[in-house]
C-alpha atoms as a PDB file:
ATOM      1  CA  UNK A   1      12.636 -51.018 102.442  1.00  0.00           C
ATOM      2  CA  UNK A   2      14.606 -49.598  99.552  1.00  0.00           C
ATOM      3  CA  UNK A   3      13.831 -46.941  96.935  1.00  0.00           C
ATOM      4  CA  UNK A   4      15.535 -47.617  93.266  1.00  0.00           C
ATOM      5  CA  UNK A   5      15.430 -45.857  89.729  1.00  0.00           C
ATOM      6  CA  UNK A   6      15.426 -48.201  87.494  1.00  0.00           C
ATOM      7  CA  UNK A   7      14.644 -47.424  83.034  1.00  0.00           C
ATOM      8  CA  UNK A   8      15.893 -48.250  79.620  1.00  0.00           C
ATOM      9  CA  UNK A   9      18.020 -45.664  78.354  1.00  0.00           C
ATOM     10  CA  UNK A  10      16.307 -44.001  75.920  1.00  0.00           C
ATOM     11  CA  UNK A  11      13.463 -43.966  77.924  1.00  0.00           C
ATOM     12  CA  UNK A  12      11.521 -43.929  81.048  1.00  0.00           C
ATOM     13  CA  UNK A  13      12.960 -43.896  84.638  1.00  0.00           C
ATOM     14  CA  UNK A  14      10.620 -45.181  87.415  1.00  0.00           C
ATOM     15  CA  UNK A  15      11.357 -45.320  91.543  1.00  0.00           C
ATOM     16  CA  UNK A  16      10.492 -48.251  93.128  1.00  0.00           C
ATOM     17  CA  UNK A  17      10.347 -49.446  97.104  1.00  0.00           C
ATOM     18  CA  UNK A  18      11.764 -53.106  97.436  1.00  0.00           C
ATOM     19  CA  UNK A  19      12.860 -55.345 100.232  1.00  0.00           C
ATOM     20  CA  UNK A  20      16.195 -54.696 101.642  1.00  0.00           C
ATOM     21  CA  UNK A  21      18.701 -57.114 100.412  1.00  0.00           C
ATOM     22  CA  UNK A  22      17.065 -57.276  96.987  1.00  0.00           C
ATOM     23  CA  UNK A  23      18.912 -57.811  94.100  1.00  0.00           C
ATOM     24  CA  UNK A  24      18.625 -56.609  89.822  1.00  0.00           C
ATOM     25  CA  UNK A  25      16.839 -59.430  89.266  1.00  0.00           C
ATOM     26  CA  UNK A  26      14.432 -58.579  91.490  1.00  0.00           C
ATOM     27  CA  UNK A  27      13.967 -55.107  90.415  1.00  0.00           C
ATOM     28  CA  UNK A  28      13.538 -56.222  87.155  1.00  0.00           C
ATOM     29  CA  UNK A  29      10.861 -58.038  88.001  1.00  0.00           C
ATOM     30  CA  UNK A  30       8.892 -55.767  89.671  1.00  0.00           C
ATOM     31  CA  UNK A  31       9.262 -53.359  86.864  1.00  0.00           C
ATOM     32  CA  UNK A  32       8.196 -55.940  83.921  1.00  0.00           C
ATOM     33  CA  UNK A  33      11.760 -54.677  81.972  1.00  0.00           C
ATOM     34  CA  UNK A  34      13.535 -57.349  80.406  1.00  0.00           C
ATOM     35  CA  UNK A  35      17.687 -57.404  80.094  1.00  0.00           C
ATOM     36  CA  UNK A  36      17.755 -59.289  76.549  1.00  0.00           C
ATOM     37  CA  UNK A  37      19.717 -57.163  74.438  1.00  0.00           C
ATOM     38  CA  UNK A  38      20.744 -54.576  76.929  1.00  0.00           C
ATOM     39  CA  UNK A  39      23.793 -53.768  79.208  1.00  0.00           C
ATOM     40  CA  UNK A  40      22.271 -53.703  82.601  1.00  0.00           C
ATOM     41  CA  UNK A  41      24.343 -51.177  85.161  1.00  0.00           C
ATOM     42  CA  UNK A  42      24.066 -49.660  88.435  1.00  0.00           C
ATOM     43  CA  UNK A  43      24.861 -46.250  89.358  1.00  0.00           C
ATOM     44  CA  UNK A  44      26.601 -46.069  85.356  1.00  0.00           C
ATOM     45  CA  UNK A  45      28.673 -49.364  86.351  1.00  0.00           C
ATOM     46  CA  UNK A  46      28.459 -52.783  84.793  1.00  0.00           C
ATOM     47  CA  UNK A  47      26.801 -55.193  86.520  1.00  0.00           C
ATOM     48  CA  UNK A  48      25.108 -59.240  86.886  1.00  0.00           C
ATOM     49  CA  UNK A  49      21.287 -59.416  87.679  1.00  0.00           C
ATOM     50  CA  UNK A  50      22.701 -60.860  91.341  1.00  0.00           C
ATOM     51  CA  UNK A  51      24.193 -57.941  92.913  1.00  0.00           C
ATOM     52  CA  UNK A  52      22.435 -56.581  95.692  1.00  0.00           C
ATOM     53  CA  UNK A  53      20.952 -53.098  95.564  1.00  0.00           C
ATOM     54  CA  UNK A  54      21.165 -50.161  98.291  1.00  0.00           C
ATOM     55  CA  UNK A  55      18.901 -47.941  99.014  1.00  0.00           C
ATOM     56  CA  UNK A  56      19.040 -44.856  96.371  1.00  0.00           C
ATOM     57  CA  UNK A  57      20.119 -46.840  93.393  1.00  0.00           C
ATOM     58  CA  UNK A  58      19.549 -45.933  89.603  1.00  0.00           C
ATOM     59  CA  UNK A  59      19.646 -49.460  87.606  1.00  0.00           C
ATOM     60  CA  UNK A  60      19.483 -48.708  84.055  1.00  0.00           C
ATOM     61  CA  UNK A  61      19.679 -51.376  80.922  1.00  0.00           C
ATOM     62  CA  UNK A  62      21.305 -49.505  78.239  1.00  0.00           C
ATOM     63  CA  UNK A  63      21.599 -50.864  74.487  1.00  0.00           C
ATOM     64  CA  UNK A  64      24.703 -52.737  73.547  1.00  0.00           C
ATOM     65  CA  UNK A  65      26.467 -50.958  70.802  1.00  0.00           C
ATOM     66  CA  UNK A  66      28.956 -52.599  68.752  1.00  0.00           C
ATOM     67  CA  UNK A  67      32.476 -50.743  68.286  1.00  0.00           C
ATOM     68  CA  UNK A  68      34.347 -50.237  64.920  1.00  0.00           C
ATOM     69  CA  UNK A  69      37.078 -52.972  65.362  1.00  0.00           C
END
Protein backbone atom coordinates (compact mmCIF):
# COMPACT_ATOMS: atom_id res chain seq x y z
CA UNK A 1 0.00 0.00 0.00
CA UNK A 2 0.61 3.64 -0.81
CA UNK A 3 -0.45 6.89 0.87
CA UNK A 4 -1.12 10.00 -1.71
CA UNK A 5 -2.39 13.73 -1.38
CA UNK A 6 -4.26 14.33 -3.95
CA UNK A 7 -6.85 18.11 -4.35
CA UNK A 8 -7.80 20.80 -6.74
CA UNK A 9 -5.88 23.77 -6.18
CA UNK A 10 -7.93 26.09 -4.75
CA UNK A 11 -9.21 23.66 -2.62
CA UNK A 12 -9.22 20.59 -0.59
CA UNK A 13 -6.27 18.13 -0.17
CA UNK A 14 -7.19 14.54 0.90
CA UNK A 15 -4.59 11.35 1.72
CA UNK A 16 -5.45 8.32 0.34
CA UNK A 17 -3.98 4.45 0.73
CA UNK A 18 -3.86 2.72 -2.80
CA UNK A 19 -2.32 -0.37 -4.26
CA UNK A 20 1.28 -0.20 -5.02
CA UNK A 21 1.90 0.29 -8.62
CA UNK A 22 -1.16 2.49 -9.00
CA UNK A 23 -1.28 5.09 -11.30
CA UNK A 24 -3.25 9.08 -11.55
CA UNK A 25 -5.88 7.56 -13.05
CA UNK A 26 -6.44 5.50 -10.43
CA UNK A 27 -6.22 8.01 -7.77
CA UNK A 28 -8.54 9.95 -9.47
CA UNK A 29 -10.87 7.55 -9.26
CA UNK A 30 -10.89 6.79 -5.91
CA UNK A 31 -11.21 10.40 -5.08
CA UNK A 32 -14.36 11.15 -7.52
CA UNK A 33 -12.05 14.41 -8.97
CA UNK A 34 -12.26 14.82 -12.51
CA UNK A 35 -9.09 16.26 -14.80
CA UNK A 36 -11.40 18.17 -17.46
CA UNK A 37 -10.18 21.54 -17.45
CA UNK A 38 -7.28 21.15 -15.13
CA UNK A 39 -3.43 20.61 -15.33
CA UNK A 40 -2.95 17.46 -13.42
CA UNK A 41 0.81 17.29 -11.66
CA UNK A 42 2.70 15.34 -9.27
CA UNK A 43 4.90 16.58 -6.67
CA UNK A 44 4.38 20.41 -8.70
CA UNK A 45 5.47 18.52 -12.07
CA UNK A 46 3.42 17.97 -15.18
CA UNK A 47 2.16 14.86 -15.69
CA UNK A 48 -0.33 11.99 -17.92
CA UNK A 49 -3.07 10.15 -15.84
CA UNK A 50 -0.59 6.86 -16.55
CA UNK A 51 2.34 7.52 -14.50
CA UNK A 52 2.74 5.46 -11.63
CA UNK A 53 2.61 6.92 -8.13
CA UNK A 54 5.09 6.28 -5.04
CA UNK A 55 4.34 6.17 -1.87
CA UNK A 56 4.14 9.93 -0.33
CA UNK A 57 2.89 11.63 -3.41
CA UNK A 58 0.85 14.99 -3.61
CA UNK A 59 -1.21 14.83 -7.10
CA UNK A 60 -2.86 18.03 -7.54
CA UNK A 61 -5.12 19.26 -10.76
CA UNK A 62 -4.53 22.86 -10.97
CA UNK A 63 -6.60 25.28 -13.39
CA UNK A 64 -5.17 25.98 -16.78
CA UNK A 65 -4.54 29.62 -17.15
CA UNK A 66 -4.08 31.17 -20.39
CA UNK A 67 -0.87 33.52 -20.88
CA UNK A 68 -0.87 37.04 -22.51
CA UNK A 69 0.66 36.08 -25.96
Amino acid sequence: MITVRIGRLPGRIEELALESGSVVADALEVSALDPEGYEVRVNGAPTDLEAELTDGDTVLLVKKIKGNC
